[in-house]
Protein backbone atom coordinates (compact mmCIF):
# COMPACT_ATOMS: atom_id res chain seq x y z
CA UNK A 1 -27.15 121.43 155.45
CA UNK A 2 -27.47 120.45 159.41
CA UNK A 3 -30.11 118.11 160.91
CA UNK A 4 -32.13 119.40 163.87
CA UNK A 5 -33.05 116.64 166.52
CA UNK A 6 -36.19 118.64 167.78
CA UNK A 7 -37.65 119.07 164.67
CA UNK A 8 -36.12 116.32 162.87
CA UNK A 9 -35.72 118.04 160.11
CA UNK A 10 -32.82 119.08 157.48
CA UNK A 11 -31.74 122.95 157.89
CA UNK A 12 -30.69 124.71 154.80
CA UNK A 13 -27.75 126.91 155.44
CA UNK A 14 -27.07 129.77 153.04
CA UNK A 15 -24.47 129.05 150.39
CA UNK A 16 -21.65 130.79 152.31
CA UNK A 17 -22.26 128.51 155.50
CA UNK A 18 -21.62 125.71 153.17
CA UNK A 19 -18.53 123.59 154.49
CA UNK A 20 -15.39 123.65 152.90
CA UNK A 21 -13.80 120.29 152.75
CA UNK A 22 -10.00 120.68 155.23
CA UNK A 23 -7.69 119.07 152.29
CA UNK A 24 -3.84 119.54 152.74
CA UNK A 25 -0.77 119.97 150.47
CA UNK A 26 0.36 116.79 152.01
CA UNK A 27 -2.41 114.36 151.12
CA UNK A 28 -2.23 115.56 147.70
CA UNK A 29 1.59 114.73 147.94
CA UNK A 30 0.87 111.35 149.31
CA UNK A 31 -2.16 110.71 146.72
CA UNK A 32 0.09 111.09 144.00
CA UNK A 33 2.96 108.90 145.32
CA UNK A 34 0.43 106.22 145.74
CA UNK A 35 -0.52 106.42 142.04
CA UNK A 36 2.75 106.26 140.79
CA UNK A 37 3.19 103.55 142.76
CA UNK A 38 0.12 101.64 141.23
CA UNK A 39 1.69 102.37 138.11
CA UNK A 40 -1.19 104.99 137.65
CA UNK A 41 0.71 108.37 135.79
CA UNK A 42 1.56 111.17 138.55
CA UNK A 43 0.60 114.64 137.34
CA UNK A 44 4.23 115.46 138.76
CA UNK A 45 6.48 112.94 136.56
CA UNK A 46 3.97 114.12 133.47
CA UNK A 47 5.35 117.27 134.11
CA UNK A 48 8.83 116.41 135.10
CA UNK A 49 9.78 114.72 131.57
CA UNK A 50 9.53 117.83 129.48
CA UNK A 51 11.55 119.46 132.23
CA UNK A 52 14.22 117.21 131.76
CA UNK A 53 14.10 116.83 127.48
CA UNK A 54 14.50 120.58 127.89
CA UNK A 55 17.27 120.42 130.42
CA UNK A 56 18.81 118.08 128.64
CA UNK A 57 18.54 119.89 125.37
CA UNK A 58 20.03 123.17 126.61
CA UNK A 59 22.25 122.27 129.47
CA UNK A 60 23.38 118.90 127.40
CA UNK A 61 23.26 117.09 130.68
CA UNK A 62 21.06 114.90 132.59
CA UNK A 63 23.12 112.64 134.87
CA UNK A 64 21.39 109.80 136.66
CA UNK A 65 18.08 110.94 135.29
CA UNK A 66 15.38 108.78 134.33
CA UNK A 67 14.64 109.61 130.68
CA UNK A 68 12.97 106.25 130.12
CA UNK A 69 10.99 105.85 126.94
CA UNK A 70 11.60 109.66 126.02
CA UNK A 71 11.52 110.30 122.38
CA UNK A 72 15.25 111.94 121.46
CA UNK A 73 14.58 111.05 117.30
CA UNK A 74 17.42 113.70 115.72
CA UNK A 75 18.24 114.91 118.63
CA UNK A 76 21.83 116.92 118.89
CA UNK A 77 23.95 115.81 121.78
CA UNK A 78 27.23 115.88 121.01
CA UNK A 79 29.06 115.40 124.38
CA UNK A 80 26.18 115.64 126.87
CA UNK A 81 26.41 114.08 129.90
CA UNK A 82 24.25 111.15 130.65
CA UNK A 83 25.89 109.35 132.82
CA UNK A 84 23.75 106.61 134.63
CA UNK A 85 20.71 107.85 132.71
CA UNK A 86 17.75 105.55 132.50
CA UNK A 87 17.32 105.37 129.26
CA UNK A 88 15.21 102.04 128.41
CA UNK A 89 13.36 102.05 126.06
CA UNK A 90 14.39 105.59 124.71
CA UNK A 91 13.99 106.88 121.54
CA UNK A 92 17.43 107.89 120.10
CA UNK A 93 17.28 107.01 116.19
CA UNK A 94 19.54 109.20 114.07
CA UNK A 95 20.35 111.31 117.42
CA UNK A 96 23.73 112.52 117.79
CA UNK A 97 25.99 111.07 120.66
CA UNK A 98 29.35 112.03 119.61
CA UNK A 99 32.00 111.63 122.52
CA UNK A 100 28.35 111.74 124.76
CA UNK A 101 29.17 110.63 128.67
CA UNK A 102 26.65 107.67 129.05
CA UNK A 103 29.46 105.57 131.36
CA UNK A 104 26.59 103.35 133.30
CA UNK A 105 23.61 104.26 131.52
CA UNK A 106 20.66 101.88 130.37
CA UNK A 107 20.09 101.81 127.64
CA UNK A 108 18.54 98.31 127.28
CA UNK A 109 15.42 97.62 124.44
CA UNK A 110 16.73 101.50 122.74
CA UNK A 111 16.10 102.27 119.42
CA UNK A 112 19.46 104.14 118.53
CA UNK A 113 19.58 102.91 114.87
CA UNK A 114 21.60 105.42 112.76
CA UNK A 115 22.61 107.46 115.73
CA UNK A 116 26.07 109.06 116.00
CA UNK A 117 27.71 107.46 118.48
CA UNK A 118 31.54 108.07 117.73
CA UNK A 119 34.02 108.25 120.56
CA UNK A 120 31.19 108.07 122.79
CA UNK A 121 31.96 106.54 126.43
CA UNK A 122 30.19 103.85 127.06
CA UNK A 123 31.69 101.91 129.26
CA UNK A 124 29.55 99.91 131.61
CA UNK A 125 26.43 100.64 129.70
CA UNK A 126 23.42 98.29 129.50
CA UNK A 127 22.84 97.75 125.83
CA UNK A 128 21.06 94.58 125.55
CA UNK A 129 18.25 93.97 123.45
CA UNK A 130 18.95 97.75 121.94
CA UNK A 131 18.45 98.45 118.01
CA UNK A 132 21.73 99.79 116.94
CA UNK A 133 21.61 99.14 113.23
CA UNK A 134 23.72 101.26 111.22
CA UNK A 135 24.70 103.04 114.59
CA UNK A 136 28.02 104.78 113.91
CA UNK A 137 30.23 103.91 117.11
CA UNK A 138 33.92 104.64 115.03
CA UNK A 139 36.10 104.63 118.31
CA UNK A 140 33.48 104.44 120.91
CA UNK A 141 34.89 103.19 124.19
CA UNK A 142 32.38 99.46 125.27
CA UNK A 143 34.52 98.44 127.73
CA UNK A 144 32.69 96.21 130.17
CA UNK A 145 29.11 97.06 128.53
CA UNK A 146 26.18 94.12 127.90
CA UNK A 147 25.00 93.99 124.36
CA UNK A 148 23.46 90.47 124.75
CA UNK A 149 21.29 90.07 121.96
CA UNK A 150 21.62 93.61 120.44
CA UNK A 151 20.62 94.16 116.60
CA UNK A 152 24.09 95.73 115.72
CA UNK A 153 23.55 94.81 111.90
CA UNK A 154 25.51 97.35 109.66
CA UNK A 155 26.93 99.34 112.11
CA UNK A 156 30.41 100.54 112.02
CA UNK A 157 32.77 99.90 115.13
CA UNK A 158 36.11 100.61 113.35
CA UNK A 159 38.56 101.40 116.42
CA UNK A 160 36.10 100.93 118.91
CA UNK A 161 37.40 99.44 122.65
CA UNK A 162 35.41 96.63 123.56
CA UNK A 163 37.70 94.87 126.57
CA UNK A 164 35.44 92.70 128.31
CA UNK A 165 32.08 93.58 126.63
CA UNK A 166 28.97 91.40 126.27
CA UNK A 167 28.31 90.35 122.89
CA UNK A 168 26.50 86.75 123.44
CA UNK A 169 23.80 85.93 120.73
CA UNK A 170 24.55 89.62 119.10
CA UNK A 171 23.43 90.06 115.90
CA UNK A 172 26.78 92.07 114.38
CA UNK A 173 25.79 90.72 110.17
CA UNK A 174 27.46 93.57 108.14
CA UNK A 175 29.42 94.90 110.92
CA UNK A 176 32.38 97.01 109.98
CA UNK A 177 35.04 96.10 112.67
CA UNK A 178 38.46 96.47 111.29
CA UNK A 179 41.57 96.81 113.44
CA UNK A 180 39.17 96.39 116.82
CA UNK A 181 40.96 94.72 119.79
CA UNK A 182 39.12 92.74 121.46
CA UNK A 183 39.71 91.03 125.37
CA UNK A 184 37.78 88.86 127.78
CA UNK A 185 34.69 89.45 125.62
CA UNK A 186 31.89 86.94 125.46
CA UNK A 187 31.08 86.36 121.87
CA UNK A 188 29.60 83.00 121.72
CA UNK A 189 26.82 81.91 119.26
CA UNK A 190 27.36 85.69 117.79
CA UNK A 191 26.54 86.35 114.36
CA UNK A 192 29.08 88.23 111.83
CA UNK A 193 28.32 86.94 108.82
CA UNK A 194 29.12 89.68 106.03
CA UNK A 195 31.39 91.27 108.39
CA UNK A 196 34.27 92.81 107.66
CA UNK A 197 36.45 92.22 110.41
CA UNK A 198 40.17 92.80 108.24
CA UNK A 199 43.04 93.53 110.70
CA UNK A 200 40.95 92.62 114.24
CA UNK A 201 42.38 91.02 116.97
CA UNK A 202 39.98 87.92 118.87
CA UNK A 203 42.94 86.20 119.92
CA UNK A 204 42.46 83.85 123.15
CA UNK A 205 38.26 85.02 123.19
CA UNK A 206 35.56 82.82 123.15
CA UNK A 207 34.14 82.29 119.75
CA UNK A 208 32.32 78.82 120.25
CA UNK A 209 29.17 79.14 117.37
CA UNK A 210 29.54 82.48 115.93
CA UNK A 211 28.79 82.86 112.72
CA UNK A 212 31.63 84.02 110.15
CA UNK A 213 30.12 83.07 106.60
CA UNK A 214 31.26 85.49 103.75
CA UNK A 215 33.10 87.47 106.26
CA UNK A 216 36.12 89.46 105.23
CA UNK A 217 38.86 88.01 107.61
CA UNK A 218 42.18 89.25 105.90
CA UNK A 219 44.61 89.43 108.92
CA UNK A 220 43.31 88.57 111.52
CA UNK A 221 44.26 87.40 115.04
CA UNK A 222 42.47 84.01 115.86
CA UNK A 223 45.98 83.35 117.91
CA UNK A 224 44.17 80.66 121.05
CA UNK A 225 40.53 81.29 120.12
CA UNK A 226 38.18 78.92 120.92
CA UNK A 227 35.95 78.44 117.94
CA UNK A 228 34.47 75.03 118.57
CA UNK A 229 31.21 74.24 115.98
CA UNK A 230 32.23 77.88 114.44
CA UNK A 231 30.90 78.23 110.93
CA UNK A 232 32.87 79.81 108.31
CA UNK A 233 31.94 78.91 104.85
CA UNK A 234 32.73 81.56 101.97
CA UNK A 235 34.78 83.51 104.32
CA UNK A 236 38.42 84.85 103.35
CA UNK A 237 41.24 84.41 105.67
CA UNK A 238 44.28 84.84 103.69
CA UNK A 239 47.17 85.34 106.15
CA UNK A 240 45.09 84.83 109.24
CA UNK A 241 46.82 83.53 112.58
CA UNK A 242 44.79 80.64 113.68
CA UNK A 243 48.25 79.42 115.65
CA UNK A 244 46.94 77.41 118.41
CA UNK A 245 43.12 77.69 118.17
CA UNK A 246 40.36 75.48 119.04
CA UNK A 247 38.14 74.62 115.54
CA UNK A 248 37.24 71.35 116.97
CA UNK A 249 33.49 70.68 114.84
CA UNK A 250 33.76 74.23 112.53
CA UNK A 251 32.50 74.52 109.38
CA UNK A 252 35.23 75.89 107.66
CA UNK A 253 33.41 75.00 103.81
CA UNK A 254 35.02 76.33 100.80
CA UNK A 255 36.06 79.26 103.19
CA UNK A 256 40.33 80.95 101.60
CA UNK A 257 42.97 80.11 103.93
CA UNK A 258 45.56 80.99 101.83
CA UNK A 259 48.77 81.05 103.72
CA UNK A 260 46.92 81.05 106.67
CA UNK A 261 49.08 79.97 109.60
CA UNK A 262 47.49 76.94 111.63
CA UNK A 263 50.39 76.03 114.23
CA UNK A 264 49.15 73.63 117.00
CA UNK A 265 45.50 74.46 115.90
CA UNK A 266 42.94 71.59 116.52
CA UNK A 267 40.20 70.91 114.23
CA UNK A 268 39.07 67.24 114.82
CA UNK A 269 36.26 66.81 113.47
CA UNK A 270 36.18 69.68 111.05
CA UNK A 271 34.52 70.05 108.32
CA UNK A 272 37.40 71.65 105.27
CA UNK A 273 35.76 70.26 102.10
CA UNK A 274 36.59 72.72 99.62
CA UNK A 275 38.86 74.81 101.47
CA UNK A 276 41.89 76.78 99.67
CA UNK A 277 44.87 76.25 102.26
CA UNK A 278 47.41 76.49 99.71
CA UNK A 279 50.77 77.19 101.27
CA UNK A 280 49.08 77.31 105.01
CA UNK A 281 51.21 76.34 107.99
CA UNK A 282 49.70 73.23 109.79
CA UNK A 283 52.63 72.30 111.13
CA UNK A 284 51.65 70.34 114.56
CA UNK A 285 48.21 70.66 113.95
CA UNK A 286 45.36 67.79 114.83
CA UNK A 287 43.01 67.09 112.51
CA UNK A 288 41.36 63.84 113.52
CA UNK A 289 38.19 62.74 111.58
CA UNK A 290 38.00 65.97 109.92
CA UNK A 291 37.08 66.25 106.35
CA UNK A 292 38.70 67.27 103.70
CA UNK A 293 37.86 66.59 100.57
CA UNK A 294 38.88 68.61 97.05
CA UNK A 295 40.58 70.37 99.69
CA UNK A 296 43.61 72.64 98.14
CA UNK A 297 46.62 71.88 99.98
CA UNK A 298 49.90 72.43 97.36
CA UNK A 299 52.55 73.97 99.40
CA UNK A 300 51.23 73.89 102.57
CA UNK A 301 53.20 72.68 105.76
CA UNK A 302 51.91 69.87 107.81
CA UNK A 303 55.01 68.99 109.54
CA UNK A 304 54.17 66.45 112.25
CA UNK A 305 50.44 67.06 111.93
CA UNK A 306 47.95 64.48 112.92
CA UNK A 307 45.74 63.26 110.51
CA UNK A 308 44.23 60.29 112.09
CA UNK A 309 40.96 59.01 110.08
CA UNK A 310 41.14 61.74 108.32
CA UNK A 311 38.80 61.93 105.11
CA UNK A 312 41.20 63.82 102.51
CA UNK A 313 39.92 62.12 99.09
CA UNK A 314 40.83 64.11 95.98
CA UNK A 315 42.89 66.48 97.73
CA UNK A 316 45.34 68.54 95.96
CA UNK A 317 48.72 68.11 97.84
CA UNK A 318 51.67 68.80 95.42
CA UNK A 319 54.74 70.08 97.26
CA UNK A 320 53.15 70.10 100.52
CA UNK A 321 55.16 69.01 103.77
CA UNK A 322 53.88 65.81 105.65
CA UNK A 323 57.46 64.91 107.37
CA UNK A 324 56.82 62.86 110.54
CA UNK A 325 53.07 63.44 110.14
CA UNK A 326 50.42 61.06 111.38
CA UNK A 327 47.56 59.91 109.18
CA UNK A 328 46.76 56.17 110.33
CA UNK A 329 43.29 54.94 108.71
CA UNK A 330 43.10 58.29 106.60
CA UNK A 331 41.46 58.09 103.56
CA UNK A 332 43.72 60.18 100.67
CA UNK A 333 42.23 58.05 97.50
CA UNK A 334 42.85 59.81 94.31
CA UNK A 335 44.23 62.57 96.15
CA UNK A 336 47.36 63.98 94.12
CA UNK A 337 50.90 64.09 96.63
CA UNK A 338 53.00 64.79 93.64
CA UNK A 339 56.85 65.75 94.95
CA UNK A 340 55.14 65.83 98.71
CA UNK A 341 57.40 65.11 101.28
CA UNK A 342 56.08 62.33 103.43
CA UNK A 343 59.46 61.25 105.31
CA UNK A 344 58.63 59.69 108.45
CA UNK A 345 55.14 59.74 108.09
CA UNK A 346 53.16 57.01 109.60
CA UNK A 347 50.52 56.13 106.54
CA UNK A 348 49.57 52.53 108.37
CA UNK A 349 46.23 51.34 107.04
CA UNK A 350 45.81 54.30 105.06
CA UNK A 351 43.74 54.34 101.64
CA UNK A 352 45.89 55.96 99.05
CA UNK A 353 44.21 54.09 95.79
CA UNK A 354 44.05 55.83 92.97
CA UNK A 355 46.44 58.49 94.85
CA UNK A 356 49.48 60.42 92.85
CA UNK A 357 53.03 60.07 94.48
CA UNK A 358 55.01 60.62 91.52
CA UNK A 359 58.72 62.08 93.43
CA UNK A 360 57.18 61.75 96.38
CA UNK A 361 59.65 61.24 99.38
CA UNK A 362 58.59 58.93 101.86
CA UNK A 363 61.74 57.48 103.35
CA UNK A 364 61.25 56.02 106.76
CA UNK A 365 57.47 56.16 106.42
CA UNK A 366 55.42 53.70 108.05
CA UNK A 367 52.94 52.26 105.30
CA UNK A 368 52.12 49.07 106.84
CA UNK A 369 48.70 47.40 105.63
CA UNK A 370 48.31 50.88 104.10
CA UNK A 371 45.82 50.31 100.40
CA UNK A 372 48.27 51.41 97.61
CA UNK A 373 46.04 50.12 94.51
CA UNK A 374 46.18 52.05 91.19
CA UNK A 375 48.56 54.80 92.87
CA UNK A 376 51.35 56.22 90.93
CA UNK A 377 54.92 55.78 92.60
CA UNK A 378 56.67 56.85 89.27
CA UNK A 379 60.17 58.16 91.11
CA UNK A 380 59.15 58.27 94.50
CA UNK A 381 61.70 57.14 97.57
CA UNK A 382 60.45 54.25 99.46
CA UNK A 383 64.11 53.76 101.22
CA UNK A 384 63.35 52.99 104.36
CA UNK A 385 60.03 52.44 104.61
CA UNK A 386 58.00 49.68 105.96
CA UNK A 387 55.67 48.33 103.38
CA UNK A 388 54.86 44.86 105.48
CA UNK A 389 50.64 44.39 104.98
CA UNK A 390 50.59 46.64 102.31
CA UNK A 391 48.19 46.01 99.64
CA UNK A 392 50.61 46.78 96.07
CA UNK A 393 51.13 45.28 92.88
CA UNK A 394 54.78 44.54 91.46
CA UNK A 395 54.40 47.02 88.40
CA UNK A 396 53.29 50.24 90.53
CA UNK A 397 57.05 50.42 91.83
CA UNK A 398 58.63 50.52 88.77
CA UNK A 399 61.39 53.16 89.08
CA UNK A 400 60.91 53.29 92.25
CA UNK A 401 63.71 53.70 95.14
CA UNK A 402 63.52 50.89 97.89
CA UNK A 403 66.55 50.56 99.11
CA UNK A 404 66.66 48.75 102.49
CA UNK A 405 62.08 48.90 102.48
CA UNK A 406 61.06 46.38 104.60
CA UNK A 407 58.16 44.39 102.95
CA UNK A 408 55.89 41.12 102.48
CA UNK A 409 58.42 38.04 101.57
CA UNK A 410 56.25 37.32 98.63
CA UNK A 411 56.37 40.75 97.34
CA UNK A 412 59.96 40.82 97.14
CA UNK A 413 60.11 37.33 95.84
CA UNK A 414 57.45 38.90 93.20
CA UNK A 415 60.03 41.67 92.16
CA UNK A 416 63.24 39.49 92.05
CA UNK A 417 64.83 41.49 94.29
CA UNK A 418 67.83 40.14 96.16
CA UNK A 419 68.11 40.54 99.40
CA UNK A 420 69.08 39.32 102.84
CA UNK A 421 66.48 38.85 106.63
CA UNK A 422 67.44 41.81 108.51
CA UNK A 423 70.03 41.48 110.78
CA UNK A 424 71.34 38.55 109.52
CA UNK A 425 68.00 36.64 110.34
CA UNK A 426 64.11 36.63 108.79
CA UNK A 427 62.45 39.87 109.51
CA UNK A 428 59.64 40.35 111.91
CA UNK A 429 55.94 39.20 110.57
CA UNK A 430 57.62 36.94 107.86
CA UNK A 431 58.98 40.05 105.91
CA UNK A 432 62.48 41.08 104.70
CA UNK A 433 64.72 44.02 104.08
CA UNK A 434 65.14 44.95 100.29
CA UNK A 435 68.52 45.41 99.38
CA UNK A 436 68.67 46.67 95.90
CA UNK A 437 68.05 49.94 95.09
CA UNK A 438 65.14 50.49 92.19
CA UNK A 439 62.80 47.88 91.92
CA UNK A 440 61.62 47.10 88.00
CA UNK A 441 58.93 45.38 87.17
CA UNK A 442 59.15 42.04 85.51
C-alpha cells in the first residue's frame, strides 16, 4: 500500500504492484556465516556432512576434512585417507581402519572401540580421551601421537611403533603388548595391570606409578627405567632385565623374579615382602630400608649389594652370594643363610637372632656389635672376621672356624682360646686376635 499526503489516506495497490523485497545471494551467504558463527547450524554444513560420509565412503578419502562427531559405526575403510581429519568426537566403533592414513588427525574423545586399526598410520594423531577398548592396532605405527588418558583396556598392540607417544594416565588393563619397542614415551601413572607385556622393550622410559599388578612380564627390558612408587604385586618377571633401574618406593609384593637380573638397580625403600628372586642377580644393587620379608632369595647374587637397614626377617637365603655386601643395622632374624657366602660383608649392628648360618662363609666380615642370639653357626668360617661388640654366647660357635677373628677379651677368655694382642700388643677397643682354629664349647 502507499500513503497519500492530500488525502491522508492509505492507497491499496493491486496485488501485482505489491513490492518485492531486493534480497541478494550475498546476504544470504553472510546470514549463514553469522549463524555458524553463533554456533547456530548453517543449512550449508547440514548439507555438507552427508557430502563428505559419502565421499568418504566411495572415494575412501577425506583429507583435512572436518568429520567431527560423524557417525562411521561398521564402517569399511581399509586404507582411506584421512589425513588431518577432524575427527573429535567421531563415531568409529567396530569400523575398519586397516593400514588407514590418519597421520595428524584428531581424533580426541572418539569412540573407536573394536575398530580395526592394524598397520594403520597414526603418527602424530590426537588420541586423548578416545575409547579404544578392544581396538585392534597389531602393528599400527603411534609414533609421536597423545593418548593421555585414553581407555585402551583390552586392546591388542602386538608390534605396534609407539617412539615417543603419549601414554600419561592411560588406561592400557588387559593390553596385549608383546615384543612392542618402546622410546621417549611418557608412561607415568599408566595403568597395565593384566597386561601382557612378554618380550617388550621400556628400557630407559619413564615408568614412575604405573600400574603392573598380575601383569605377564616374561622378558622384558626394564634395562634404566625409572619406576619410582611402581606397583607390581602378582606380576611375573622371570628373566626380566631390571639392570640399572630406578624402583626406589615400588611395590614389588609377592610379584616372580625368578632369575631376574637386578645389576646396579636401586630399590630403597621397596617394598619385596613375598617376592620369589630365587637365583636373581643383585649384584651392586641398593636396597636401603627396603623390605623384605619371607622374601625367596636361595641362589641369588648380591655381590657387593647394599643392604643398609634393610628389613629381611625370615628370608630364605641358602646359597645366595653376599661377598663384600653391605647390610649395617639390617634386620635378617630367623632368616635362613645356610652355605651363603658372606665374605667381606659388613654385618655391623645387624640382627641375625634366630638366623641359620650353618657353612656359611663369612671370612673377613665385619660383624661388630652385630645381635647373633639363638643363630646357628654349626660349620661356618668366622676366620677373619671382626666379632668385637657382638652380642654371642660361647656354645653357638661350637665347630666353628675362627682362626685369627678378632673379638671381645672376655669372649675369648670365655672359650679358652689361646691367643696373643695383635701385633704383638692388646687389640683396639680392648679385644684380641684368636689364634686357634675351631672354637669348642666348654
Amino acid at each position: 500500500m502507499t500513503y497519500s499526503r492530500a488525502s491522508g489516506t492509505a492507497d491499496r495497490l493491486a496485488p501485482p504492484y505489491w513490492p518485492r523485497p531486493r534480497v541478494r545471494v550475498a546476504h544470504v551467504l553472510s546470514i549463514v556465516a553469522l549463524a555458524g558463527l553463533a554456533g547456530v547450524p548453517a543449512l550449508a554444513a547440514a548439507s555438507a556432512e552427508p557430502d563428505l560420509v559419502k565421499r568418504l565412503r566411495v572415494m575412501r578419502s577425506c583429507e583435512n576434512c572436518n568429520l567431527a562427531g560423524v557417525d562411521l559405526t561398521n564402517a569399511m575403510l581399509s586404507r582411506a585417507n584421512l589425513k588431518g581429519a577432524d575427527l573429535r568426537g567421531a563415531k568409529l566403533r567396530g569400523a575398519a581402519l586397516e593400514g588407514a592414513e590418519l597421520r595428524g588427525a584428531i581424533l580426541e574423545k572418539a569412540d573407536l572401540r573394536d575398530a580395526m586399526l592394524g598397520r594403520a598410520d597414526l603418527r602424530g594423531a590426537k588420541l586423548s580421551g578416545a575409547d579404544l577398548r578392544k581396538a585392534d592396532l597389531k602393528g599400527a605405527n603411534l609414533e609421536r601421537s597423545h593418548l593421555v588418558g585414553a581407555d585402551l583396556r583390552e586392546a591388542v598392540m602386538e608390534n605396534a611403533r609407539l617412539d615417543g607417544a603419549s601414554f600419561e594416565g592411560c588406561d592400557l588393563r588387559n593390553v596385549a603388548l608383546q615384543k612392542v619397542r618402546l622410546r621417549n614415551v611418557n608412561l607415568t601413572k599408566t595403568n597395565f595391570s593384566g597386561s601382557n607385556l612378554e618380550s617388550a622393550s621400556f628400557r630407559g622410559q619413564n615408568l614412575s606409578g604405573a600400574n603392573f599388578s598380575g601383569a605377564k612380564l616374561a622378558e622384558v627390558d626394564f634395562v634404566g627405567a625409572i619406576l619410582i612408587g611402581a606397583n607390581f604385586t602378582g606380576s611375573s618377571l622371570r628373566e626380566v632385565d631390571l639392570a640399572n633401574a630406578v624402583l626406589d618406593e615400588a611395590d614389588l609384593r609377592n610379584a616372580d623374579f625368578t632369575k631376574v637380573r637386578m645389576r646396579g638397580a636401586r630399590l630403597n625403600g621397596a617394598e619385596l615382602s613375598g617376592v620369589n628372586l630365587s637365583d636373581a642377580d643383585l649384584s651392586g644393587a641398593e636396597m636401603v630400608k627396603a623390605r623384605l620379608l619371607d622374601v625367596r632369595l636361595a641362589g641369588a647374587n648380591l655381590q657387593s649389594a647394599n643392604l643398609t637397614s634393610a628389613v629381611m626377617t625370615r628370608a630364605r637365603m641358602a646359597g645366595a652370594n653376599l661377598g663384600a655386601a653391605t647390610a649395617v643395622g639390617a634386620n635378617l632374624s630367623s632368616s635362613d643363610l645356610t652355605d651363603a657366602n658372606l665374605t667381606g660383608a659388613n654385618l655391623g649392628a645387624a640382627n641375625l637372632s634366630l638366623a641359620r648360618l650353618e657353612g656359611a662363609n663369612l671370612r673377613d666380615a665385619d660383624l661388630r656389635f652385630a645381635n647373633f642370639a639363638g643363630v646357628r653357626l654349626k660349620g661356618a668360617i668366622l676366620a677373619q672376621a671382626d666379632l668385637r661388640g657382638a652380642t654371642i654366647q660361647k656354645e653357638r660357635l661350637k665347630g666353628v672356624d675362627l682362626e685369627g677373628a678378632k673379638m671381645d677379651r672376655s669372649l675369648q677368655d670365655e672359650l679358652g682360646l689361646s691367643g696373643k694382642p695383635e701385633n704383638g700388643g692388646a687389640a683396639s677397643d680392648g679385644g684380641a686376635t684368636a689364634a686357634a682354629g675351631n672354637a669348642g664349647a666348654r
